[in-house]
Protein backbone atom coordinates (compact mmCIF):
# COMPACT_ATOMS: atom_id res chain seq x y z
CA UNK A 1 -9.28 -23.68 32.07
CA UNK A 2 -11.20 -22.69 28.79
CA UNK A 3 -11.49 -19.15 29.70
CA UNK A 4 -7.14 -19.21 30.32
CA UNK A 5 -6.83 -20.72 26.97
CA UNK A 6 -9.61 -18.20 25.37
CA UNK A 7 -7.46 -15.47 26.92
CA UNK A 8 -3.73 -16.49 26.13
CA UNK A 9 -4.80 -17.01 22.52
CA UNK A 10 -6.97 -13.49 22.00
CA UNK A 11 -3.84 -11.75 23.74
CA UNK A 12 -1.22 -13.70 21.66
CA UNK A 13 -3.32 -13.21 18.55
CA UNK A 14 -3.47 -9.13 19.89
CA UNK A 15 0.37 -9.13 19.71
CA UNK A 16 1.01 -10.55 16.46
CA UNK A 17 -1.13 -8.37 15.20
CA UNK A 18 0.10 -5.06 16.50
CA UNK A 19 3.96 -6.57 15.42
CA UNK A 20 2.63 -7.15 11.79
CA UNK A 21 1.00 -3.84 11.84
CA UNK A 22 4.23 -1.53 13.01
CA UNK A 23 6.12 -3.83 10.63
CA UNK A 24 4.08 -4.50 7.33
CA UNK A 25 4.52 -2.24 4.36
CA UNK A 26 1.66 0.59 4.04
CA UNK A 27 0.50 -0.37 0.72
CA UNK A 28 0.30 -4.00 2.00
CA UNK A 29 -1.30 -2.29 5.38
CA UNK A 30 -4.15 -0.71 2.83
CA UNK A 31 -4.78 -3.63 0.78
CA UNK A 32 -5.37 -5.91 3.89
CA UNK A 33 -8.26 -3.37 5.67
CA UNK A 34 -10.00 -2.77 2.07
CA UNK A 35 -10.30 -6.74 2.11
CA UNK A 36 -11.17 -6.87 5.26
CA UNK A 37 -13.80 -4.39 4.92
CA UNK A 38 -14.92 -5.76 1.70
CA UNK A 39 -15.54 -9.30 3.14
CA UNK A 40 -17.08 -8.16 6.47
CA UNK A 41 -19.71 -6.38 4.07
CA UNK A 42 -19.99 -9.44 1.66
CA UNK A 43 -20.75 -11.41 4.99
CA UNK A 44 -23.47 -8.85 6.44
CA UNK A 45 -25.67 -8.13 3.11
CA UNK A 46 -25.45 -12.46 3.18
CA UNK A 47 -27.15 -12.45 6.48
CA UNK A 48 -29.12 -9.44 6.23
CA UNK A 49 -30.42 -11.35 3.17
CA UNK A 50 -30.93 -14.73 4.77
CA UNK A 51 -32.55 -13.18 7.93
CA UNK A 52 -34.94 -11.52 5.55
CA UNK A 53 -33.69 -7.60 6.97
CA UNK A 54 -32.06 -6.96 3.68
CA UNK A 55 -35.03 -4.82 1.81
CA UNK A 56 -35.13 -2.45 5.16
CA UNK A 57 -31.95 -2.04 5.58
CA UNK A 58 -31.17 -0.73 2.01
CA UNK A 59 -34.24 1.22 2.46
CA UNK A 60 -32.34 3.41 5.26
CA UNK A 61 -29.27 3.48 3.31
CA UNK A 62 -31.12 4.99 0.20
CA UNK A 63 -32.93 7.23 2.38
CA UNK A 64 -29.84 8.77 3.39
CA UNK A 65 -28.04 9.60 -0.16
CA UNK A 66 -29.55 13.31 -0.41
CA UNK A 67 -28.63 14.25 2.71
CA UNK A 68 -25.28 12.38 2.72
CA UNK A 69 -24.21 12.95 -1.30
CA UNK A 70 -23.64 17.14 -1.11
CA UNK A 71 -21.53 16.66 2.02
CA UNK A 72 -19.70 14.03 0.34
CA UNK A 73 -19.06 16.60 -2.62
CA UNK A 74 -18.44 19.35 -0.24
CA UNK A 75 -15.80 17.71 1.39
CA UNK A 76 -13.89 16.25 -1.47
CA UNK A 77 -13.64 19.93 -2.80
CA UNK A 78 -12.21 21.19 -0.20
CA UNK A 79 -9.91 18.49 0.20
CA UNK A 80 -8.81 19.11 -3.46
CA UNK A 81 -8.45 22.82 -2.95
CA UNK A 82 -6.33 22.33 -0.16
CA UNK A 83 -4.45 19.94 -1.79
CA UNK A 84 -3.67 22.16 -4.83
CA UNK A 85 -3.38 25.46 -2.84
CA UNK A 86 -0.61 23.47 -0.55
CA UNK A 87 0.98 22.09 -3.54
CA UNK A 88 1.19 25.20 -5.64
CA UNK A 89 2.29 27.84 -2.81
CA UNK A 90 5.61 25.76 -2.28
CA UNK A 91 6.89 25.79 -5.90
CA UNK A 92 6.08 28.61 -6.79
CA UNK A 93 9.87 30.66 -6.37
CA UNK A 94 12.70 29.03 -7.92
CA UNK A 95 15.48 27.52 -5.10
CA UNK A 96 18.77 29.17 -4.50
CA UNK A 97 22.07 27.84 -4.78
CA UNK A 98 22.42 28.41 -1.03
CA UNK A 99 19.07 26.10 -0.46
CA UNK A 100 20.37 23.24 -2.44
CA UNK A 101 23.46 23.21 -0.63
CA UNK A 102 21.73 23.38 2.98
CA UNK A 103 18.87 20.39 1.37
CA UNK A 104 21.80 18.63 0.67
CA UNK A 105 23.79 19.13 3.54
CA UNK A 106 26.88 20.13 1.66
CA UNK A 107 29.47 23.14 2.07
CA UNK A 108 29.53 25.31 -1.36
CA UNK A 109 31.67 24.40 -4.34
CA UNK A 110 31.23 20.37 -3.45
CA UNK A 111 31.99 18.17 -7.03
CA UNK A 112 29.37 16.27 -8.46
CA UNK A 113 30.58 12.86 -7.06
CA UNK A 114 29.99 14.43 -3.10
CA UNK A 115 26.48 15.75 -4.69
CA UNK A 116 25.62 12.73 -5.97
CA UNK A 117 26.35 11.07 -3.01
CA UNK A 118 24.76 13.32 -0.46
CA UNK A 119 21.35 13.05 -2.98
CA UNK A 120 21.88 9.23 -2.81
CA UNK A 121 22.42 9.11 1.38
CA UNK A 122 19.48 11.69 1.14
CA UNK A 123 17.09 10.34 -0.65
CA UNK A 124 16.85 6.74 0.94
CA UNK A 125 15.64 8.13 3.74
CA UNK A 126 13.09 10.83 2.28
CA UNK A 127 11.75 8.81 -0.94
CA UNK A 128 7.79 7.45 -0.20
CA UNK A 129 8.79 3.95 -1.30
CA UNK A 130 10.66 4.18 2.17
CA UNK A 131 8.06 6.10 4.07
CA UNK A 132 8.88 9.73 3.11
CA UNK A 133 7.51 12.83 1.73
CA UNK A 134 6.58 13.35 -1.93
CA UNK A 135 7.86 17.02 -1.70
CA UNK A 136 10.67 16.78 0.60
CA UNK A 137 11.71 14.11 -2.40
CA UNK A 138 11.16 16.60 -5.05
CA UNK A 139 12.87 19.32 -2.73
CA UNK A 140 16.19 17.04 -2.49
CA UNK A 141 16.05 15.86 -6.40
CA UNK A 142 15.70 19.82 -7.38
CA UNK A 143 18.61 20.68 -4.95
CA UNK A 144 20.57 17.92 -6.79
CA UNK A 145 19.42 19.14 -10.32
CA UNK A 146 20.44 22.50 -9.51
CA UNK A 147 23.57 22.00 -7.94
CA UNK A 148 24.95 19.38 -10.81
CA UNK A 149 24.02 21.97 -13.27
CA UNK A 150 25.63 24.86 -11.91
CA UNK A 151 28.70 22.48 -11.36
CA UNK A 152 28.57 21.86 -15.29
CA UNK A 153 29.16 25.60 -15.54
C-alpha cells in the first residue's frame, strides 16, 4: 500500500512538473535550475563539511583548474568568434525593397497603415519576449524601416 502511494505521488509530482516546464516562461525556466543548482551545492559543501570530506574534496577540485581553465578559455573564444562571425556575415549588404516586402508578407506599393500592420501581426510572433529570434526581429523591424521610408518618398 506504501509503495502505491510512493508511486502515484512520484508520477503525479513527474507530471506537474513536465506541464510547468512546457508551460513556464524561459527566463523563469533559468532562474528556477540556477537555484536549484545553487542550493543542491549549498547542501553538499554542508555535508561534505560535517562528514569531515570537505578538505579532500576541494583538494581534487583545485587539482583540476590547470588542466580545466585553458579549455574553459578555449571554448568561450570560439564561442565568441562564432557568435560575431554569424552575426556580422548577415548584415553586412543592405536589404532590398523586394526583401522587405516578401519579410513582410506584403504585395509592392502597400501604405504605411497595411505596413504597420503586417510589422505588428509580424512581430508578435518573431519578438524573443514571445520566444523568437533576435535577428529574424531585427530582419522584420528593418523591412518595416525601409519600407515606411521609401513610402515617405
Amino acid at each position: 500500500m506504501h509503495y502505491l502511494l510512493l508511486i502515484s505521488f512520484v508520477g503525479i509530482s513527474i507530471f506537474a512538473l513536465i506541464r510547468w516546464f512546457v508551460r513556464a516562461d524561459p527566463a523563469v525556466i533559468i532562474w528556477t535550475l540556477k537555484f536549484l543548482l545553487m542550493s543542491l551545492l549549498l547542501l553538499g559543501g554542508i555535508f561534505l563539511l560535517l562528514s569531515g570530506r570537505l578538505i579532500p574534496v576541494l583538494s581534487f577540485f583545485t587539482a583540476l583548474i590547470p588542466f580545466v581553465l585553458p579549455l574553459w578559455v578555449y571554448a568561450k573564444r570560439s564561442l565568441l568568434n562564432s557568435q560575431s562571425e554569424e552575426s556580422t556575415k548577415n548584415f553586412e549588404r543592405p536589404m532590398t525593397l523586394e526583401e522587405a516586402y516578401q519579410i513582410l508578407e506584403l504585395k509592392p506599393g502597400a501604405n504605411a497603415q497595411a505596413i504597420k500592420k503586417a510589422h505588428h501581426r509580424i512581430i508578435m510572433k518573431l519578438h524573443p519576449d514571445h520566444g523568437g529570434s533576435t535577428y529574424l526581429t531585427i530582419k522584420v523591424n528593418q523591412a518595416k524601416d525601409l519600407l515606411l521610408k521609401n513610402n515617405k518618398i
